[in-house]
PDB file of N, CA and C in Angstrom:
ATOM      1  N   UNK A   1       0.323  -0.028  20.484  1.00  0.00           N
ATOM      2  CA  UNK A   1      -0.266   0.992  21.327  1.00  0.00           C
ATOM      3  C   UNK A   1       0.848   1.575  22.224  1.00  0.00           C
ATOM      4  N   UNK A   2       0.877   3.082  22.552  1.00  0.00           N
ATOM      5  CA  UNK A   2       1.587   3.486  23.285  1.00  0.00           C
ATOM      6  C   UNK A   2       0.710   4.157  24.196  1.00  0.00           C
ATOM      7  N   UNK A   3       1.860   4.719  25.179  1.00  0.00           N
ATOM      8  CA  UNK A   3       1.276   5.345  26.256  1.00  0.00           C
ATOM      9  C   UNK A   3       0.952   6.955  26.352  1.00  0.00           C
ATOM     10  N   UNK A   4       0.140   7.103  25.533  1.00  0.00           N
ATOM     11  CA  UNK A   4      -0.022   8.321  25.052  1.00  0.00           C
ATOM     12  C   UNK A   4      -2.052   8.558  25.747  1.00  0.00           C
ATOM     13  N   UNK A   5      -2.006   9.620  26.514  1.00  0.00           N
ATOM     14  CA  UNK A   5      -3.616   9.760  26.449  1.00  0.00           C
ATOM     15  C   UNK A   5      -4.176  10.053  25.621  1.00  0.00           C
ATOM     16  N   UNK A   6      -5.612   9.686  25.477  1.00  0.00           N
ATOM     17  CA  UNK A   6      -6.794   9.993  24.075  1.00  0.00           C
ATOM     18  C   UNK A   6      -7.797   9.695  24.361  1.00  0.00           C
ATOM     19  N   UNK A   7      -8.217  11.525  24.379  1.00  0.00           N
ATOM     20  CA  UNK A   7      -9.669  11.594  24.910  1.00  0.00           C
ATOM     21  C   UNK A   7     -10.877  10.760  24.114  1.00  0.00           C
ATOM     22  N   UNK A   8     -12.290  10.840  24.422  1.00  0.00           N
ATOM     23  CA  UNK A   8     -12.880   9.481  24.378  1.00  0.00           C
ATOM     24  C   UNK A   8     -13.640   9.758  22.845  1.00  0.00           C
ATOM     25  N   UNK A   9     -13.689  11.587  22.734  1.00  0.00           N
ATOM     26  CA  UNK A   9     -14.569  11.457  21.009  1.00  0.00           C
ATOM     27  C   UNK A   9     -13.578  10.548  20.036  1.00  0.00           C
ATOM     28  N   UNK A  10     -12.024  10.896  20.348  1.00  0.00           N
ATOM     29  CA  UNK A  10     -11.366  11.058  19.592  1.00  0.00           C
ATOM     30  C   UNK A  10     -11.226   9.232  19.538  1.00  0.00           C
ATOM     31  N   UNK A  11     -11.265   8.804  20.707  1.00  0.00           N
ATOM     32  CA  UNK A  11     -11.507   6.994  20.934  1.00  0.00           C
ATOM     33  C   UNK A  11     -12.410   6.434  19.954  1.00  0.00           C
ATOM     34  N   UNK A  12     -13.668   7.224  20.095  1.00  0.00           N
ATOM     35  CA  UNK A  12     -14.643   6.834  19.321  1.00  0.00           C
ATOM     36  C   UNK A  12     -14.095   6.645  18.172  1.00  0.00           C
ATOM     37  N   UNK A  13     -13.914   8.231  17.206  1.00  0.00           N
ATOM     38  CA  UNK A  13     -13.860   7.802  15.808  1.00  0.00           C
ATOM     39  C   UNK A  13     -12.135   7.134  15.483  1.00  0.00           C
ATOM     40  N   UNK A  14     -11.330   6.809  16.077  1.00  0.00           N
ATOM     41  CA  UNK A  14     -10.307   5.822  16.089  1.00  0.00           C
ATOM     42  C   UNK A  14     -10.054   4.486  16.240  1.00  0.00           C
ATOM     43  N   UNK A  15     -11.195   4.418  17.077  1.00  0.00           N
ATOM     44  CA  UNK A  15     -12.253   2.495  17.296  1.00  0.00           C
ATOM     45  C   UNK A  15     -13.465   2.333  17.520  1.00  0.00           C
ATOM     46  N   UNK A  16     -14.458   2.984  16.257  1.00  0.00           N
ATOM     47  CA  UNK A  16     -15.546   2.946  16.097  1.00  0.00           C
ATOM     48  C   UNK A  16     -16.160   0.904  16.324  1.00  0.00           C
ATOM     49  N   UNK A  17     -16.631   0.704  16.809  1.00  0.00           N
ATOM     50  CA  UNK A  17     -17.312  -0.199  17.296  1.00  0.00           C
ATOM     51  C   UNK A  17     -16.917  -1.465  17.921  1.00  0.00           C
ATOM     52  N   UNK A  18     -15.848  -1.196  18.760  1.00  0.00           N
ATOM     53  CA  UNK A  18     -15.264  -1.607  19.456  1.00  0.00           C
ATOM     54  C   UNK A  18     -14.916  -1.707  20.806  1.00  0.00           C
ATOM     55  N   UNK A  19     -14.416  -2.914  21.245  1.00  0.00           N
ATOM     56  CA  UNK A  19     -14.383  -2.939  22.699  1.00  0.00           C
ATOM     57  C   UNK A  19     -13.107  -2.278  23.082  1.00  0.00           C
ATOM     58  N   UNK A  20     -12.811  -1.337  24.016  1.00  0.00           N
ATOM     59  CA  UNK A  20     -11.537  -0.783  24.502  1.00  0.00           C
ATOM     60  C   UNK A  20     -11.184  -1.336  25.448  1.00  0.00           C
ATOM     61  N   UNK A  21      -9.853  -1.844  26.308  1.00  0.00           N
ATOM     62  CA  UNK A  21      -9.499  -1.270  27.804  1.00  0.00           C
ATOM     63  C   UNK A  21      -8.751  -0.031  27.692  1.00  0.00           C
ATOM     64  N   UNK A  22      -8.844   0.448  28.242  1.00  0.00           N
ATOM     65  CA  UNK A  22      -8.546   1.728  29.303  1.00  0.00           C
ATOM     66  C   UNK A  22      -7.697   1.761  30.312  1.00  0.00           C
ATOM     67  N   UNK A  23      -6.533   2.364  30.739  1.00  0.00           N
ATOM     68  CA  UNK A  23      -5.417   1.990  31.542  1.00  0.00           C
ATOM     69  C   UNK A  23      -5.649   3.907  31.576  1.00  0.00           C
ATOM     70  N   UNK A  24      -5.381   3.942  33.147  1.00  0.00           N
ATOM     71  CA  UNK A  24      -5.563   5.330  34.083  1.00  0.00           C
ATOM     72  C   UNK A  24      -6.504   6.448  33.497  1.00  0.00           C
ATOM     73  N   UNK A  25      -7.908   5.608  33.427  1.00  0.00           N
ATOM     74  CA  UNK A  25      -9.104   6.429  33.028  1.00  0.00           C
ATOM     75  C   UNK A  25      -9.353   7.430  33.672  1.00  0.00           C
ATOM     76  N   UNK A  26      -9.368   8.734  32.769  1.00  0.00           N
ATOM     77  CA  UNK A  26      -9.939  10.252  33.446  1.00  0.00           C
ATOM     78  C   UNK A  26     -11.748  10.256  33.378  1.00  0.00           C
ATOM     79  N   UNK A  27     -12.027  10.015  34.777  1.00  0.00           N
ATOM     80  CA  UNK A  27     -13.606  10.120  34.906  1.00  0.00           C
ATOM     81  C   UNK A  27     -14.450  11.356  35.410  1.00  0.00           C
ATOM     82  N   UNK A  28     -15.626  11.776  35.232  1.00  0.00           N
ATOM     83  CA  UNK A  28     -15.713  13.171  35.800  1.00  0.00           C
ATOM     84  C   UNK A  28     -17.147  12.778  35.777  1.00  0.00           C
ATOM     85  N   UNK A  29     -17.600  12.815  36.847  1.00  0.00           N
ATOM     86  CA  UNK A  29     -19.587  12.600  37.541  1.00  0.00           C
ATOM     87  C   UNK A  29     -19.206  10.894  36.438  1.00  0.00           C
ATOM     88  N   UNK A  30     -19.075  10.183  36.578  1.00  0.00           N
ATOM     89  CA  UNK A  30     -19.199   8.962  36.055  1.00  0.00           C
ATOM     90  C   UNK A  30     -19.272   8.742  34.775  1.00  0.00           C
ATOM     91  N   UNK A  31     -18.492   9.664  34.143  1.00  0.00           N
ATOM     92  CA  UNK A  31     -18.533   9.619  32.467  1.00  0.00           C
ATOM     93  C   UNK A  31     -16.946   9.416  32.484  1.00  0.00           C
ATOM     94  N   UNK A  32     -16.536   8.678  31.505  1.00  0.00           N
ATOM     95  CA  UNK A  32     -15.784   8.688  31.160  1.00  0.00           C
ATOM     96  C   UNK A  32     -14.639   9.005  29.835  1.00  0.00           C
ATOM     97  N   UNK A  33     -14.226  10.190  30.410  1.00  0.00           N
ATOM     98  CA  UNK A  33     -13.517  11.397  29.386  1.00  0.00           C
ATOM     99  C   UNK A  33     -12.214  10.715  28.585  1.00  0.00           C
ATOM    100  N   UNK A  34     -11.352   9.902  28.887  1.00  0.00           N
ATOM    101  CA  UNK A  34     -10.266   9.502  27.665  1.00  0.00           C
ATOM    102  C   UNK A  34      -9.365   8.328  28.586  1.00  0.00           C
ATOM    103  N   UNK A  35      -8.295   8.351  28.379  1.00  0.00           N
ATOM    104  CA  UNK A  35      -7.600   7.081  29.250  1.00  0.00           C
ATOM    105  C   UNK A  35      -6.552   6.834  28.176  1.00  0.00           C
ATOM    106  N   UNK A  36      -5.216   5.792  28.353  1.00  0.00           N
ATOM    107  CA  UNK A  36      -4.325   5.361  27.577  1.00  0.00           C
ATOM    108  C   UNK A  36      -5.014   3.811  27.231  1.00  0.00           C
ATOM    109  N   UNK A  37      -5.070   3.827  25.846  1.00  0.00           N
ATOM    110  CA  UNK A  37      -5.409   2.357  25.237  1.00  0.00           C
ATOM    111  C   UNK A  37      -4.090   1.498  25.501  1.00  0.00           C
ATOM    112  N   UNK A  38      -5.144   0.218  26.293  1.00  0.00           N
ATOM    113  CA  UNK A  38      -4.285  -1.365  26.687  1.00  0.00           C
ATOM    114  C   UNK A  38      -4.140  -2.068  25.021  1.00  0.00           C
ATOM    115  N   UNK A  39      -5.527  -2.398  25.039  1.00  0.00           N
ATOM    116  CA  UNK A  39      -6.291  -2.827  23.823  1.00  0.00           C
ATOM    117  C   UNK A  39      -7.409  -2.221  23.755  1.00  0.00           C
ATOM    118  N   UNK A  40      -7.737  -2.940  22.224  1.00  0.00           N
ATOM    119  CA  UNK A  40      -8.929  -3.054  21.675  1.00  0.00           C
ATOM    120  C   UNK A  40      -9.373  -4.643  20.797  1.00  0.00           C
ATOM    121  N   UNK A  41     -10.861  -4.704  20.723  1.00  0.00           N
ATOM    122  CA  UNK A  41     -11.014  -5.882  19.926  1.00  0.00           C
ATOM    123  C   UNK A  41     -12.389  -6.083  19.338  1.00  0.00           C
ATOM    124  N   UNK A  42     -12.808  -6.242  18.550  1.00  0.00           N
ATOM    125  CA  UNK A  42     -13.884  -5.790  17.335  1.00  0.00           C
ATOM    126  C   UNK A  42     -15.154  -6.768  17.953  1.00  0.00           C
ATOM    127  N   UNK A  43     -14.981  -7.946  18.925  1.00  0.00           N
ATOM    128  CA  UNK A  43     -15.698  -8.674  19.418  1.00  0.00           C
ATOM    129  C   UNK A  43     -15.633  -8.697  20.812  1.00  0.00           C
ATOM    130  N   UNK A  44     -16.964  -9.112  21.743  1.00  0.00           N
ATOM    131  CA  UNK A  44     -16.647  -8.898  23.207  1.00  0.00           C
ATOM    132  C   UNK A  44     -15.901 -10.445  23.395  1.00  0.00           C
ATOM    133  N   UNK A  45     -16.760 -11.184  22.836  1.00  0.00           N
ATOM    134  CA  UNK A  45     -15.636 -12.315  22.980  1.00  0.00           C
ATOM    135  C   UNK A  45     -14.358 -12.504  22.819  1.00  0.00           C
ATOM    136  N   UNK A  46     -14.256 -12.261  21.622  1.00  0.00           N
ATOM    137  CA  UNK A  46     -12.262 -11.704  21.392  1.00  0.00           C
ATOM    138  C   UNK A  46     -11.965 -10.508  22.789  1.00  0.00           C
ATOM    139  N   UNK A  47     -12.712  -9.624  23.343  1.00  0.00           N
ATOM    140  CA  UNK A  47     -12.447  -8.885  24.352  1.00  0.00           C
ATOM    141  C   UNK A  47     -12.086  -9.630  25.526  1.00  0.00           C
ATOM    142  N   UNK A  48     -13.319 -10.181  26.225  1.00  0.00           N
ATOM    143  CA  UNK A  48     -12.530 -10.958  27.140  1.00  0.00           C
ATOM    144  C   UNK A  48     -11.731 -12.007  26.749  1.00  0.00           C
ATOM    145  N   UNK A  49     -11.402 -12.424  25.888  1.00  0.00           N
ATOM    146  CA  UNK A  49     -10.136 -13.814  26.145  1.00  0.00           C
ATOM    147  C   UNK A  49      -9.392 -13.233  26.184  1.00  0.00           C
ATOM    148  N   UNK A  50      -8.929 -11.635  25.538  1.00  0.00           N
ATOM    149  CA  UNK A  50      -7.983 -11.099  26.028  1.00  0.00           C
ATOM    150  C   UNK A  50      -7.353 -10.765  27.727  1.00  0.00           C
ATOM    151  N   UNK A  51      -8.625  -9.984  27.899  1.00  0.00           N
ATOM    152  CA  UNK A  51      -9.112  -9.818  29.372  1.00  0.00           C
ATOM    153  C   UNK A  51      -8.357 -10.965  30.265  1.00  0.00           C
ATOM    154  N   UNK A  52      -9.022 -12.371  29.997  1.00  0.00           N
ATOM    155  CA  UNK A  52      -8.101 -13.314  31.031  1.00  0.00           C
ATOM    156  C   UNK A  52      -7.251 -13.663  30.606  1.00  0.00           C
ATOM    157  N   UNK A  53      -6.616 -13.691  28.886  1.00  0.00           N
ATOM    158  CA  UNK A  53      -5.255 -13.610  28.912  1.00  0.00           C
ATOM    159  C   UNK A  53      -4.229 -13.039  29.937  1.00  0.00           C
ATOM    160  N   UNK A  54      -3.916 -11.900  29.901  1.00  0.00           N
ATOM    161  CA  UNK A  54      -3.552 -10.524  30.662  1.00  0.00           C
ATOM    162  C   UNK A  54      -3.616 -10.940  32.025  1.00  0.00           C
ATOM    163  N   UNK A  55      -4.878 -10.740  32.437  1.00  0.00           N
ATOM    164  CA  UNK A  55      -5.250 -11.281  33.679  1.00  0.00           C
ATOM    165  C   UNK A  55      -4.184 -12.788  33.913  1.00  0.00           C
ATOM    166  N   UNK A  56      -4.142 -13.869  33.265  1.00  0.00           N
ATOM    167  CA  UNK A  56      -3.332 -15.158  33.907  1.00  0.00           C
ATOM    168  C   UNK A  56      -1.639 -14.790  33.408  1.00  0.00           C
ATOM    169  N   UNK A  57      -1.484 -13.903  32.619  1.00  0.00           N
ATOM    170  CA  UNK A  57       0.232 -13.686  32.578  1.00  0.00           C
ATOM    171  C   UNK A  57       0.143 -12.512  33.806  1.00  0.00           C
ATOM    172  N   UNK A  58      -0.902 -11.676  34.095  1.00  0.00           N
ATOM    173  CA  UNK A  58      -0.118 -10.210  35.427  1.00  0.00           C
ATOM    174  C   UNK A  58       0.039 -11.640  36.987  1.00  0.00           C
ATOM    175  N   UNK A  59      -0.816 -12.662  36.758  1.00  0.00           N
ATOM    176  CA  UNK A  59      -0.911 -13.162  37.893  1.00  0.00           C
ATOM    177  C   UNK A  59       0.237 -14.230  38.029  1.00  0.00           C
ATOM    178  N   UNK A  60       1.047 -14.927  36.691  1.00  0.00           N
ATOM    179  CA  UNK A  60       1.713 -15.378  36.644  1.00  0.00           C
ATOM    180  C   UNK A  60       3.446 -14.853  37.069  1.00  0.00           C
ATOM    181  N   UNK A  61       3.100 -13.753  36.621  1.00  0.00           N
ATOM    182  CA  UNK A  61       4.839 -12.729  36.973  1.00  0.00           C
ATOM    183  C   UNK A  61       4.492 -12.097  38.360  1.00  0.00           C
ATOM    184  N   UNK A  62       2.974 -12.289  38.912  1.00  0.00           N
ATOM    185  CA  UNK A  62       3.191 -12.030  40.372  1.00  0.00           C
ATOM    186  C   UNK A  62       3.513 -12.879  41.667  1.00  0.00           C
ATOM    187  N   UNK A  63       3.323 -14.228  41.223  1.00  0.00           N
ATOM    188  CA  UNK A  63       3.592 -15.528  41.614  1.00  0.00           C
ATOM    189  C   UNK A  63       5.498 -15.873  41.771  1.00  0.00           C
ATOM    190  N   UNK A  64       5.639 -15.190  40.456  1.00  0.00           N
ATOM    191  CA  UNK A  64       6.799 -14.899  39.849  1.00  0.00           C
ATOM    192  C   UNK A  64       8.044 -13.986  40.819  1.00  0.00           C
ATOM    193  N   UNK A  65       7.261 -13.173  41.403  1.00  0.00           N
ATOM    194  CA  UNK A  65       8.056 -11.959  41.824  1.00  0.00           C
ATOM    195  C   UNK A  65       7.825 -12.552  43.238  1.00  0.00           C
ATOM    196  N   UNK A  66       6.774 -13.023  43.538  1.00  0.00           N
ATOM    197  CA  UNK A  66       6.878 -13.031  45.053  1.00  0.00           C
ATOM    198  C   UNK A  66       7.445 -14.187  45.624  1.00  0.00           C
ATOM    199  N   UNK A  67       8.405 -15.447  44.659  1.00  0.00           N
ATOM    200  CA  UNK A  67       9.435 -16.348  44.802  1.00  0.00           C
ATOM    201  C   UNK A  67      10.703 -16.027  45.153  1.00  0.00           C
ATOM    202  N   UNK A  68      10.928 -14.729  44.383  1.00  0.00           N
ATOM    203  CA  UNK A  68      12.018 -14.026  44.706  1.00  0.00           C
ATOM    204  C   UNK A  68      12.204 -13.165  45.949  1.00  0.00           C
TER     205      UNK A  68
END
Protein backbone atom coordinates (compact mmCIF):
# COMPACT_ATOMS: atom_id res chain seq x y z
CA UNK A 1 0.00 0.00 0.00
CA UNK A 2 1.08 3.43 -0.73
CA UNK A 3 0.27 6.75 0.12
CA UNK A 4 -1.81 7.62 -2.52
CA UNK A 5 -5.66 8.89 -1.82
CA UNK A 6 -8.78 6.72 -3.00
CA UNK A 7 -11.98 7.83 -2.95
CA UNK A 8 -14.48 5.42 -1.23
CA UNK A 9 -16.65 3.99 -4.60
CA UNK A 10 -13.46 3.33 -5.95
CA UNK A 11 -12.47 1.55 -2.18
CA UNK A 12 -15.43 -0.33 -2.57
CA UNK A 13 -14.95 -2.05 -5.84
CA UNK A 14 -10.98 -2.48 -4.98
CA UNK A 15 -11.93 -4.22 -1.46
CA UNK A 16 -15.22 -5.42 -1.95
CA UNK A 17 -16.04 -7.00 1.41
CA UNK A 18 -13.68 -5.99 3.48
CA UNK A 19 -12.47 -4.38 6.48
CA UNK A 20 -10.34 -1.09 5.68
CA UNK A 21 -8.25 1.35 7.90
CA UNK A 22 -8.17 4.61 6.69
CA UNK A 23 -5.24 7.00 7.44
CA UNK A 24 -6.31 11.03 6.94
CA UNK A 25 -10.01 10.32 6.15
CA UNK A 26 -11.88 13.02 3.97
CA UNK A 27 -15.37 13.26 5.80
CA UNK A 28 -18.24 15.54 4.74
CA UNK A 29 -21.80 15.65 7.11
CA UNK A 30 -20.42 12.23 8.51
CA UNK A 31 -19.96 10.22 5.43
CA UNK A 32 -17.06 9.19 4.62
CA UNK A 33 -15.63 10.17 1.06
CA UNK A 34 -11.98 8.30 0.53
CA UNK A 35 -8.75 8.34 2.77
CA UNK A 36 -5.12 6.62 2.14
CA UNK A 37 -5.32 2.72 2.80
CA UNK A 38 -3.21 1.50 6.16
CA UNK A 39 -4.73 -1.93 5.57
CA UNK A 40 -7.20 -4.13 4.76
CA UNK A 41 -8.41 -7.68 5.91
CA UNK A 42 -11.19 -10.04 4.61
CA UNK A 43 -12.14 -10.82 8.41
CA UNK A 44 -12.99 -8.44 11.39
CA UNK A 45 -11.07 -10.69 13.39
CA UNK A 46 -8.00 -10.76 11.19
CA UNK A 47 -8.96 -6.79 11.34
CA UNK A 48 -8.47 -6.19 14.73
CA UNK A 49 -5.37 -8.35 15.53
CA UNK A 50 -4.06 -6.20 13.15
CA UNK A 51 -5.50 -3.16 14.82
CA UNK A 52 -3.56 -4.11 18.18
CA UNK A 53 -0.74 -5.28 16.35
CA UNK A 54 0.03 -1.63 15.10
CA UNK A 55 -1.39 -0.30 18.06
CA UNK A 56 1.53 -2.35 20.51
CA UNK A 57 4.55 -1.63 17.86
CA UNK A 58 3.24 2.67 17.51
CA UNK A 59 3.30 2.32 21.42
CA UNK A 60 6.44 0.45 21.56
CA UNK A 61 8.70 3.06 19.34
CA UNK A 62 6.92 5.65 21.55
CA UNK A 63 8.28 4.28 24.75
CA UNK A 64 11.18 4.06 22.45
CA UNK A 65 11.57 7.68 21.54
CA UNK A 66 10.74 9.06 24.77
CA UNK A 67 14.11 7.16 26.37
CA UNK A 68 15.95 9.14 24.19
Amino acid sequence: MNNTYIGFDYLKKLYPNEWILLGNPEIKNATVLGGVVFFTAKTKKRFVTLVETKQQTFQQLLLRLQAI
